[in-house]
Protein backbone atom coordinates (compact mmCIF):
# COMPACT_ATOMS: atom_id res chain seq x y z
CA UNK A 1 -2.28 -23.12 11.60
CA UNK A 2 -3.47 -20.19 14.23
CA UNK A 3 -0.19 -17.63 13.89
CA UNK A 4 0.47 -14.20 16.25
CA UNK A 5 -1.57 -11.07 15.51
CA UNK A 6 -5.09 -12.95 15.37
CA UNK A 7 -3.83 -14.50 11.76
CA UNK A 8 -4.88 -17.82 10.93
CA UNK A 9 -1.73 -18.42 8.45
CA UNK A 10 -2.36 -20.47 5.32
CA UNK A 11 0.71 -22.12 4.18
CA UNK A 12 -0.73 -23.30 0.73
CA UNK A 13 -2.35 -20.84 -2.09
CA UNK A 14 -4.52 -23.97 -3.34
CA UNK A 15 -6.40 -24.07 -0.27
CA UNK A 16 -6.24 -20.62 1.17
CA UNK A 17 -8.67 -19.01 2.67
CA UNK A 18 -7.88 -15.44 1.59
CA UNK A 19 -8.23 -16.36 -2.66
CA UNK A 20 -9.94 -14.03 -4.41
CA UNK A 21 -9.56 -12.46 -7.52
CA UNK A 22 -5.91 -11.46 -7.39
CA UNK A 23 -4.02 -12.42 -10.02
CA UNK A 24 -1.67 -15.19 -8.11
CA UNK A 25 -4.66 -16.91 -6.38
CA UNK A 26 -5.80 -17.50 -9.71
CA UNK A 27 -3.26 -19.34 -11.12
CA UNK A 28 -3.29 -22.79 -12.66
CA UNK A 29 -2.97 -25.84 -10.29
CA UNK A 30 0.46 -27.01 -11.46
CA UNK A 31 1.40 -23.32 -10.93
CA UNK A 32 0.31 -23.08 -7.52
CA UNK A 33 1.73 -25.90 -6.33
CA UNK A 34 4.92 -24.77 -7.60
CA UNK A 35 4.73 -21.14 -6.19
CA UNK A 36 3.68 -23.01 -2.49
CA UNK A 37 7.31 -25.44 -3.02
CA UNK A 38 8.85 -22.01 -3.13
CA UNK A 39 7.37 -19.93 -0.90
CA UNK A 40 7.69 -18.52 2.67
CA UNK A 41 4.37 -17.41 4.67
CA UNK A 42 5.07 -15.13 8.06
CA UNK A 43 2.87 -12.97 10.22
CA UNK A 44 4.36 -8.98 11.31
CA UNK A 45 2.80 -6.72 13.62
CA UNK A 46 2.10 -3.53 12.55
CA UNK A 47 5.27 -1.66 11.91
CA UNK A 48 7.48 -4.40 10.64
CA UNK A 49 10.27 -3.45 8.41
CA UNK A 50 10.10 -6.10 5.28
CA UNK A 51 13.16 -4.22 3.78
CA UNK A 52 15.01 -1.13 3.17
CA UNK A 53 16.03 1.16 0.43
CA UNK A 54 19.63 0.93 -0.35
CA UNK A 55 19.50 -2.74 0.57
CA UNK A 56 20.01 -5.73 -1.81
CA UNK A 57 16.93 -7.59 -2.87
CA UNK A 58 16.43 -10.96 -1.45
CA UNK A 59 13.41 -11.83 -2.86
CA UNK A 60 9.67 -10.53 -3.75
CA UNK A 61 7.07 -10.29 -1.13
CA UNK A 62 3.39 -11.30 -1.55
CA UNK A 63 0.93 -9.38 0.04
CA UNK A 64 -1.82 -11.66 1.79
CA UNK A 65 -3.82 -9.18 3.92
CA UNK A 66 -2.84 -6.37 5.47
CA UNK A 67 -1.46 -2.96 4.53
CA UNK A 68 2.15 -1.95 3.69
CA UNK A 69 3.46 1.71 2.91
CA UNK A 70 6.43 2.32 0.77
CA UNK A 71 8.62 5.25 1.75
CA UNK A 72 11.60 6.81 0.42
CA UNK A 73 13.69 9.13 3.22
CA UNK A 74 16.41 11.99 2.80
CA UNK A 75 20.05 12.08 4.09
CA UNK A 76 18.30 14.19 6.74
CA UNK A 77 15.89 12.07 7.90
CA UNK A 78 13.03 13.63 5.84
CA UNK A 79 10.63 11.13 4.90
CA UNK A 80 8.05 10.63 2.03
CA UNK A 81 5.30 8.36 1.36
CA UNK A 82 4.64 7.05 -2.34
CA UNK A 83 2.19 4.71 -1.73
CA UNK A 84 0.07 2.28 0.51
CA UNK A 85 0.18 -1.55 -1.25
CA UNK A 86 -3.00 -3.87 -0.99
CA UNK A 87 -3.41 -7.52 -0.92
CA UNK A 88 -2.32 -8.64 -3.74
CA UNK A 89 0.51 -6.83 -4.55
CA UNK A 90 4.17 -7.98 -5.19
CA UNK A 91 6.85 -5.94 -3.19
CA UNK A 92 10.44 -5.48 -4.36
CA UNK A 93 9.35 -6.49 -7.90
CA UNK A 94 11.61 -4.12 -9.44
CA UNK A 95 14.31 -4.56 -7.68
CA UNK A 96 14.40 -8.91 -7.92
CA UNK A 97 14.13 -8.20 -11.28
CA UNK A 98 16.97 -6.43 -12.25
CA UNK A 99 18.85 -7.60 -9.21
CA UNK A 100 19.25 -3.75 -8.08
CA UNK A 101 19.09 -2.42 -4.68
CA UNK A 102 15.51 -1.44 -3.05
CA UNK A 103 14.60 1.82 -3.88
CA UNK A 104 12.11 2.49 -0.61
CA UNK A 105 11.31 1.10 2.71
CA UNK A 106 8.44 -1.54 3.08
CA UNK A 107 6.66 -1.18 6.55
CA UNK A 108 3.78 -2.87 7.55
CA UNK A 109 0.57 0.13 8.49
CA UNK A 110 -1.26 -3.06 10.50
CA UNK A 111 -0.88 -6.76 11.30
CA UNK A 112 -0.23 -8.66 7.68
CA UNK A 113 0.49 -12.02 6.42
CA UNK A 114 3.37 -12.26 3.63
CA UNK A 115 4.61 -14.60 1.72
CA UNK A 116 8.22 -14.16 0.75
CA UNK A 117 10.08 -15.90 -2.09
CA UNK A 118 13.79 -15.70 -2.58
CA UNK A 119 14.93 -13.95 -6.02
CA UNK A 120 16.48 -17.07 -7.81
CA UNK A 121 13.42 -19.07 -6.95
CA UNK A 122 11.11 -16.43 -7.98
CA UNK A 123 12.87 -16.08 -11.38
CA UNK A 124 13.01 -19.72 -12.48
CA UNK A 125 9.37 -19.64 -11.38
CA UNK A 126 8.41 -17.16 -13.82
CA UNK A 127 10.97 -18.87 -16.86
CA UNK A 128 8.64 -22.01 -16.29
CA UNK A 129 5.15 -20.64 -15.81
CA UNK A 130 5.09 -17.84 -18.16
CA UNK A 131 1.32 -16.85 -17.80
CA UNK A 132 2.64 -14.53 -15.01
CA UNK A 133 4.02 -12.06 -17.27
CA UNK A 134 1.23 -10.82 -18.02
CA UNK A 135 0.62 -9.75 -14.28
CA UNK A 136 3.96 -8.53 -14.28
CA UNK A 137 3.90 -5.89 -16.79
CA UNK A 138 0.24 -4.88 -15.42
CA UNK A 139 1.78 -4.41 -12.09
CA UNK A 140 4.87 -2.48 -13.16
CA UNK A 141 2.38 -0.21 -15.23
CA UNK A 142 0.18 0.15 -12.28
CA UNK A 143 3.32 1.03 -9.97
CA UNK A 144 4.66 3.80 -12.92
CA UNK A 145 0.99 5.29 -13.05
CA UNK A 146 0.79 6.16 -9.43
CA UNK A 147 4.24 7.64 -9.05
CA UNK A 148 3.13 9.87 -11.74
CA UNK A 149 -0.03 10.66 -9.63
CA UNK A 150 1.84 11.07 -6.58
CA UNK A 151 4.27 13.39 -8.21
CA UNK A 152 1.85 15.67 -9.63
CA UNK A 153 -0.17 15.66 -6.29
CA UNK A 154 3.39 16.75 -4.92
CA UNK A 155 4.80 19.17 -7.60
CA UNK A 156 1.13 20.65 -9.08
CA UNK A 157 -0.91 20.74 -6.03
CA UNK A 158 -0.71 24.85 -4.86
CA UNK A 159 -1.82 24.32 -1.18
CA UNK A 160 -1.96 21.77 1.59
CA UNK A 161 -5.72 21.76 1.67
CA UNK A 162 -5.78 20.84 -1.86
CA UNK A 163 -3.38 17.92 -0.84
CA UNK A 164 -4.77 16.75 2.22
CA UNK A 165 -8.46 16.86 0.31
CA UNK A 166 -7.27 14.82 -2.51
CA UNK A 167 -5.84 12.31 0.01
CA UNK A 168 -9.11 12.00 1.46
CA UNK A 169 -10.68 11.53 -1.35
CA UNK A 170 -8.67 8.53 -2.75
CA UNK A 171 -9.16 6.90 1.01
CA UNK A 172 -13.00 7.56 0.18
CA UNK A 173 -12.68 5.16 -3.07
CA UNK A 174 -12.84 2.23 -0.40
CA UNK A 175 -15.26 4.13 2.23
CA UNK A 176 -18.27 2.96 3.48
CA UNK A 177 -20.87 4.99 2.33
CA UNK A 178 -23.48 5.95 5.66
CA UNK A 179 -26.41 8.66 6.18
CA UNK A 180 -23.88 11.20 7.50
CA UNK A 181 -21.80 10.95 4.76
CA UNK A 182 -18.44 8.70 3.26
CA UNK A 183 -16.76 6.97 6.64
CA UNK A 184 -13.53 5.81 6.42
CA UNK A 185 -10.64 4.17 8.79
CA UNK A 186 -8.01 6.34 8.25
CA UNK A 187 -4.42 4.09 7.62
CA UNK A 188 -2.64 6.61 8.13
CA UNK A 189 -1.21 9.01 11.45
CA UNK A 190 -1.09 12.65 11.21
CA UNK A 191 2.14 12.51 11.19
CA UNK A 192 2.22 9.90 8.24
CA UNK A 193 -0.81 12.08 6.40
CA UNK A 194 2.58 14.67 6.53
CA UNK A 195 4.77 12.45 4.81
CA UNK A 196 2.52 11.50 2.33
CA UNK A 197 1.53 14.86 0.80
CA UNK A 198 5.01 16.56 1.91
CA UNK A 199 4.12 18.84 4.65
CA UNK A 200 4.40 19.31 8.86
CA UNK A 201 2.09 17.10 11.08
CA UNK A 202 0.97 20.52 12.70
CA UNK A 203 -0.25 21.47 8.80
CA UNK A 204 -1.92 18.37 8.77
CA UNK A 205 -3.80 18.73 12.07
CA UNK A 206 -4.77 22.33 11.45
CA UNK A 207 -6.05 21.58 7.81
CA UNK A 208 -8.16 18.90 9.57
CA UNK A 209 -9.44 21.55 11.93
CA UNK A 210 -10.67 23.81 9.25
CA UNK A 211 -12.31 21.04 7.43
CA UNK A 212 -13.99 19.81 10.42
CA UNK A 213 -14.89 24.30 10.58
CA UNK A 214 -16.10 24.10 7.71
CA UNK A 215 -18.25 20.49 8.36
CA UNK A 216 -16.73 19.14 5.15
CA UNK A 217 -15.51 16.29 7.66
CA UNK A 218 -16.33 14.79 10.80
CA UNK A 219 -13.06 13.33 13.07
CA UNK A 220 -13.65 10.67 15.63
CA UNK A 221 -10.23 9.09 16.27
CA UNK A 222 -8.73 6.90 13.15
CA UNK A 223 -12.17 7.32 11.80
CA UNK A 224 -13.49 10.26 9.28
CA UNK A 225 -16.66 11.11 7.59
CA UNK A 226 -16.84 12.86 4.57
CA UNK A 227 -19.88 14.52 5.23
CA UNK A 228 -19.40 17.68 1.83
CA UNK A 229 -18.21 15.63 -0.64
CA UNK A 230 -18.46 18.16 -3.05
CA UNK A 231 -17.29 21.16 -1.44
CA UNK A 232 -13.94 18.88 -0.34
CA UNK A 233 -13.29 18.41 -4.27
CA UNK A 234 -14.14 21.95 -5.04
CA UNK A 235 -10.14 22.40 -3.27
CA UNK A 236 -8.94 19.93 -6.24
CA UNK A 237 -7.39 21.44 -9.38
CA UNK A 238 -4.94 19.02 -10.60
């Protein structure tokens, strides 16, 4: 059925529109049907709060489409960003798991469709169907191997330049590649570029400047072009 935010929501993963190669759309029939019998699908705007660290896990959250970023904040309202999920993805994993509180914040970056599925469900699904654990322990690996990355890019990285370039560059993984250079739609605000590599939005803004000085990028709104590839790695070291 047609849902809010321009989604056309697809209640069941054996005839949704969005399958690809993700490991869930490419389960078994039986298994499908059963993960549909147990599942929730909702549309958020961008912005949406699907939970909270501190808070007590409910469930496990399927990515559709859309973008979510996973923050963890400070008793003083600092705030840093580990990670932007993709469709695909499982959210709160660890925590349904082991029945522990959330350890970040899920909020949507854009309009997304996700599928939630409450913890004892999710659990019984995975005693029965057991071909999922194999997508389990990838994504827990994959989840451990970025906070690494994101921890060295924090603790190794000497400058903000060297931050803010590396940033770029993993957006530029997913670019479109153009005449002029690597495009790409930037997820992110200023403001969250700052809480992703740990610095001020005015850091952020003037880096930007010196790059665009320096016509290593070109800015045109939410949209950059990597125009000196080379030259922006060159401020890479770790």
């Amino acid at each position: 059925m047609k849902g809010p935010y321009g989604f056309e929501l697809n209640e069941s993963c054996q005839n949704c529109k969005l399958r690809n190669q993700r490991f869930f759309c490419q389960l078994a029939p039986a298994a499908l049907k059963d993960l549909d019998a147990i599942k929730f699908t909702s549309a958020y705007p961008a912005g949406a709060v699907l939970f909270i660290e501190k808070q007590t896990a409910r469930g496990v959250y399927i990515l559709c489409d859309g973008e979510v970023k996973l923050s963890i904040s400070s008793s003083e309202g600092k705030k840093l960003i580990l990670r932007i999920t993709k469709p695909g993805e499982v959210l709160g994993l660890v925590s349904a798991l082991s029945g522990s509180a959330h350890e970040v914040t899920a909020e949507t970056l854009r309009p997304c469709q996700v599928a939630f599925i409450p913890r004892d469900a999710f659990l019984r699904f995975m005693a029965k169907h057991q071909e999922v654990y194999p997508f389990i322990a990838n994504q827990l690996g994959s989840h451990y191997q970025v906070a690494c990355e994101q921890l060295r890019n924090l603790g190794l990285s000497a400058s903000a330049p060297e931050k803010l370039a590396k940033l770029l560059l993993d957006f530029a993984v997913t670019g479109q590649p153009t005449k002029d250079g690597t495009r790409i739609k930037l997820p992110l605000t200023h403001e969250e570029i700052a809480e992703f590599i740990g610095t001020t939005r005015e850091t952020v803004t003037r880096t930007l400047s010196e790059f665009k000085s320096q016509h290593l990028v070109e800015v045109h709104g939410s949209t950059l072009v990597i125009e000196n590839r080379e030259a922006l790695e060159e401020f890479v070291t770790v």
